[in-house]
N, C-alpha and C. Protein backbone atom coordinates (compact mmCIF):
# COMPACT_ATOMS: atom_id res chain seq x y z
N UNK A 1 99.90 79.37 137.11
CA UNK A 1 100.15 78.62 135.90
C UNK A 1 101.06 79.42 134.97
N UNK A 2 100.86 80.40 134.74
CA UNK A 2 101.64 81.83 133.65
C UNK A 2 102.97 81.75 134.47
N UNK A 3 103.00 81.65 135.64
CA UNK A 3 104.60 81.73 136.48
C UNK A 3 105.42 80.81 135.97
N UNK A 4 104.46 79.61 136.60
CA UNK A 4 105.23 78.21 136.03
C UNK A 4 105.62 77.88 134.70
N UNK A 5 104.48 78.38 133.80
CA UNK A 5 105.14 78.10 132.05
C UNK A 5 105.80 78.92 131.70
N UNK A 6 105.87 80.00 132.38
CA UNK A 6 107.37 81.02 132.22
C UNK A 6 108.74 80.55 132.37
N UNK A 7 108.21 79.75 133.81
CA UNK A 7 109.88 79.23 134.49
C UNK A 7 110.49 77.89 133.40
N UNK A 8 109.23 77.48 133.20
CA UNK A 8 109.78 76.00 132.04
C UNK A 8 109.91 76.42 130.56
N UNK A 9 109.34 77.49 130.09
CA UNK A 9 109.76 77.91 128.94
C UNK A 9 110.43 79.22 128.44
N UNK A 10 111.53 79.29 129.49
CA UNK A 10 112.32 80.45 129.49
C UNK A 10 113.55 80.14 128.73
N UNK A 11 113.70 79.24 127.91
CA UNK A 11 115.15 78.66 127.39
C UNK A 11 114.64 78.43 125.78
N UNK A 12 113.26 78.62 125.91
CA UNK A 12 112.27 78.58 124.19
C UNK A 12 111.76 79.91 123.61
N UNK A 13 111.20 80.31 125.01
CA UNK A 13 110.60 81.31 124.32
C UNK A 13 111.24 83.06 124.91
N UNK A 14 111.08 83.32 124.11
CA UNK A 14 111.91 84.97 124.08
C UNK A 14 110.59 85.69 124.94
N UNK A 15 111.63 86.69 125.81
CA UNK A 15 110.98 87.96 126.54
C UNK A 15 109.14 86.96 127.94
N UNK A 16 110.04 86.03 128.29
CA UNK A 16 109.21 85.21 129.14
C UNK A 16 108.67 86.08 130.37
N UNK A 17 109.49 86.98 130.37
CA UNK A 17 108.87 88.09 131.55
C UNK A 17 107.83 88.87 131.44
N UNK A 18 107.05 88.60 130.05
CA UNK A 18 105.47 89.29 130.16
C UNK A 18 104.45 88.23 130.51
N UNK A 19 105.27 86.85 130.46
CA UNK A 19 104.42 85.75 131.03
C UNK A 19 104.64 85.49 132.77
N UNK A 20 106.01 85.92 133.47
CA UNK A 20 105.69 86.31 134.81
C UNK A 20 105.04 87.26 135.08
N UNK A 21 105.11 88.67 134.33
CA UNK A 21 104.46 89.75 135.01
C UNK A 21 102.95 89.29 134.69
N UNK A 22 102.11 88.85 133.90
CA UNK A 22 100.88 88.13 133.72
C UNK A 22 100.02 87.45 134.76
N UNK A 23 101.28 86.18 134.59
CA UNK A 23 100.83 85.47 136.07
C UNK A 23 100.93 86.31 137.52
N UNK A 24 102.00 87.23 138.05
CA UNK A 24 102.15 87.60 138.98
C UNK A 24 100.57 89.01 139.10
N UNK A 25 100.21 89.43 137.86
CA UNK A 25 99.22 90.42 138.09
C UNK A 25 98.11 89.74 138.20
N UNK A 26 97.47 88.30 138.05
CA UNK A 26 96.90 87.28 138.09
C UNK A 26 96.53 87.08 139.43
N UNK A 27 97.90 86.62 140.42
CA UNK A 27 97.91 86.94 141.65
C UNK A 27 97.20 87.88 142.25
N UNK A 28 97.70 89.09 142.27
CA UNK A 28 97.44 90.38 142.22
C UNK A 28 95.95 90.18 142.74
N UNK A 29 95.44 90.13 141.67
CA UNK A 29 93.93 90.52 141.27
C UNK A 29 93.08 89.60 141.68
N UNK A 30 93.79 88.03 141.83
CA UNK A 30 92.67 87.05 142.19
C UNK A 30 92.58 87.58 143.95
N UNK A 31 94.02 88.22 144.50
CA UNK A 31 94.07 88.26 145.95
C UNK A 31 93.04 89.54 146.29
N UNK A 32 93.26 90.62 145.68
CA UNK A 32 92.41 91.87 146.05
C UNK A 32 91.05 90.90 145.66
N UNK A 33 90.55 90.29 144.60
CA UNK A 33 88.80 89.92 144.85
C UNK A 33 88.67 88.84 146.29
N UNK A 34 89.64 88.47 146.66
CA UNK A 34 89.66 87.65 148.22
C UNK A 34 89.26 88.81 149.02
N UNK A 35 89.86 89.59 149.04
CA UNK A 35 90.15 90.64 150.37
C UNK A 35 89.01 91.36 150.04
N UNK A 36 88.52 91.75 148.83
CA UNK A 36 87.35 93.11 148.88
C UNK A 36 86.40 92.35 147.63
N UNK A 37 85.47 91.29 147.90
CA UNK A 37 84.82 90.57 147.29
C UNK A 37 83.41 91.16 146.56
N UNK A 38 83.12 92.02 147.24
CA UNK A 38 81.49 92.83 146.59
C UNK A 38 82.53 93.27 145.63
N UNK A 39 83.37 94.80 145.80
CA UNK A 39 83.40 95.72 144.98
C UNK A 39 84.03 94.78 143.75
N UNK A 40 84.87 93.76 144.11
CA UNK A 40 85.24 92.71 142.80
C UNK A 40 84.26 92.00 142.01
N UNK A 41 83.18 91.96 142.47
CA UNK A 41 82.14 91.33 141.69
C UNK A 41 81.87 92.36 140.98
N UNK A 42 81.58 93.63 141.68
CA UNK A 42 81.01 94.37 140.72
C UNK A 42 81.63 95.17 139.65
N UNK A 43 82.59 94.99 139.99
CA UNK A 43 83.62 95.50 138.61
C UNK A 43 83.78 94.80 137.93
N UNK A 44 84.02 92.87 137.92
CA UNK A 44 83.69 92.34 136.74
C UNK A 44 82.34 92.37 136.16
N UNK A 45 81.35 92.36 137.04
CA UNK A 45 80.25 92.68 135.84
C UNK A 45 80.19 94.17 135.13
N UNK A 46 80.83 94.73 135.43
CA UNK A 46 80.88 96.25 134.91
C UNK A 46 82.00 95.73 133.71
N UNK A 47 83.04 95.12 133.87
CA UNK A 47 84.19 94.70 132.49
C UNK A 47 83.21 93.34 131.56
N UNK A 48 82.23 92.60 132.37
CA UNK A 48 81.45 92.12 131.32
C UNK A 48 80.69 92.91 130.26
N UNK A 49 80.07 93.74 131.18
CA UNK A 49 79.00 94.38 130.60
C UNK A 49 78.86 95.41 129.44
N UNK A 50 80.40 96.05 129.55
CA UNK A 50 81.08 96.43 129.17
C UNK A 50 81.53 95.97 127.66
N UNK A 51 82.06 94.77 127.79
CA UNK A 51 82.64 93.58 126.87
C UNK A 51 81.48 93.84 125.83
N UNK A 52 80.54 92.90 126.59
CA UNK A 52 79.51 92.88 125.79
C UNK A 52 78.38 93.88 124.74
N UNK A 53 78.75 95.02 125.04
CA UNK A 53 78.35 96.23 124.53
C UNK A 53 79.09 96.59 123.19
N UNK A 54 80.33 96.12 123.62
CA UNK A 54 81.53 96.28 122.35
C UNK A 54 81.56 95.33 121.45
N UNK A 55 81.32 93.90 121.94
CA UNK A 55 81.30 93.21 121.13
C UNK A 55 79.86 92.82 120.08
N UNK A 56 78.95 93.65 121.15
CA UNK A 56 77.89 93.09 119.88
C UNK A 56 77.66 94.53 118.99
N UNK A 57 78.71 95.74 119.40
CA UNK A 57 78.60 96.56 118.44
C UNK A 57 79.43 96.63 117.15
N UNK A 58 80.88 95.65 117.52
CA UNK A 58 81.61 95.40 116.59
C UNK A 58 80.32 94.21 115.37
N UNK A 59 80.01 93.42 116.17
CA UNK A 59 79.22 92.19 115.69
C UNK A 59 78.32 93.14 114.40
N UNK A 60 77.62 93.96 114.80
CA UNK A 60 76.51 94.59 114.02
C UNK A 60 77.17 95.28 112.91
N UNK A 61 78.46 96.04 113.03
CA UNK A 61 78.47 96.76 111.99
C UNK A 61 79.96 95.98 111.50
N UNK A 62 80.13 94.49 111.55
CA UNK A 62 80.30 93.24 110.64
C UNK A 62 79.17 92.80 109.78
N UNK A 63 78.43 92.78 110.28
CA UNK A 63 76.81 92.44 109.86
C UNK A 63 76.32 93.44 108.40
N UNK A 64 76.61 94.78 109.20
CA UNK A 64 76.37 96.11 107.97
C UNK A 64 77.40 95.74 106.96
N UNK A 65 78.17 95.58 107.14
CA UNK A 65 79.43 95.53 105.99
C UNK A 65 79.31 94.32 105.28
N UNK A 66 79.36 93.18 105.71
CA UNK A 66 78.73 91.85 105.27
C UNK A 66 77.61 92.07 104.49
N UNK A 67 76.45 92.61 104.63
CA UNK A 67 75.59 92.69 103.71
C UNK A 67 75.56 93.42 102.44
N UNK A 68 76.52 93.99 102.20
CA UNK A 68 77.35 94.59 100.92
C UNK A 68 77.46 93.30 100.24
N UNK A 69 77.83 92.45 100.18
CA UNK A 69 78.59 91.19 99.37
C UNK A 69 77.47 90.32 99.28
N UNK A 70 75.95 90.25 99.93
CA UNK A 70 74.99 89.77 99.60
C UNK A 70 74.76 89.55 98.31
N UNK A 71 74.66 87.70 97.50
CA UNK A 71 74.37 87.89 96.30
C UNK A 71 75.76 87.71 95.91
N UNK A 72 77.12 88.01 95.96
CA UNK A 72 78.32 87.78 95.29
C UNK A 72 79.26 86.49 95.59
N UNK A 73 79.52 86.06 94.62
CA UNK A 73 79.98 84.48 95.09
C UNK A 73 81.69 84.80 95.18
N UNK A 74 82.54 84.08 95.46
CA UNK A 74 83.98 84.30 96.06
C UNK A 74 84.93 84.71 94.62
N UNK A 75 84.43 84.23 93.60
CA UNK A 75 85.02 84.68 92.42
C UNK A 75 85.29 86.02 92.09
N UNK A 76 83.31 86.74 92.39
CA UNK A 76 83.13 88.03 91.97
C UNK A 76 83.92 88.81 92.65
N UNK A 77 84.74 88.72 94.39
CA UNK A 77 85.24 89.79 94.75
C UNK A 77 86.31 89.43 94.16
């Protein structure tokens, strides 16, 4: 799909070749989890798991900072 909207929007949009190299690493990667299917599972749950560690640590100390402004209405800041 990233190949193809490259090839049709190469006359719009500037530097379309990070949308082939995208799609083509797309390729890439969907073909190696064909060919070596365990160790591909388990490295996306390792980039989930991963994810998720970061994001609910970003989440929490949004949370800490957010509770500073507890009590202040949009005026006061």
């Amino acid at each position: 799909m990233e190949i193809v909207a490259a090839v049709r929007l190469r006359h719009e949009v500037p530097d379309e070749g990070w949308l082939i190299i995208g799609g083509i690493a797309s390729v890439v990667f969907g073909a190696l989890l064909l060919i070596f299917p365990i160790p591909g599972v388990l490295a996306v749950i390792w980039f989930i798991g991963v994810y998720a560690i970061f994001a609910g640590f970003t989440q929490v100390m949004l949370g800490v900072r957010l509770k500073g402004f507890e009590g202040q209405s949009q005026a006061a800041r």
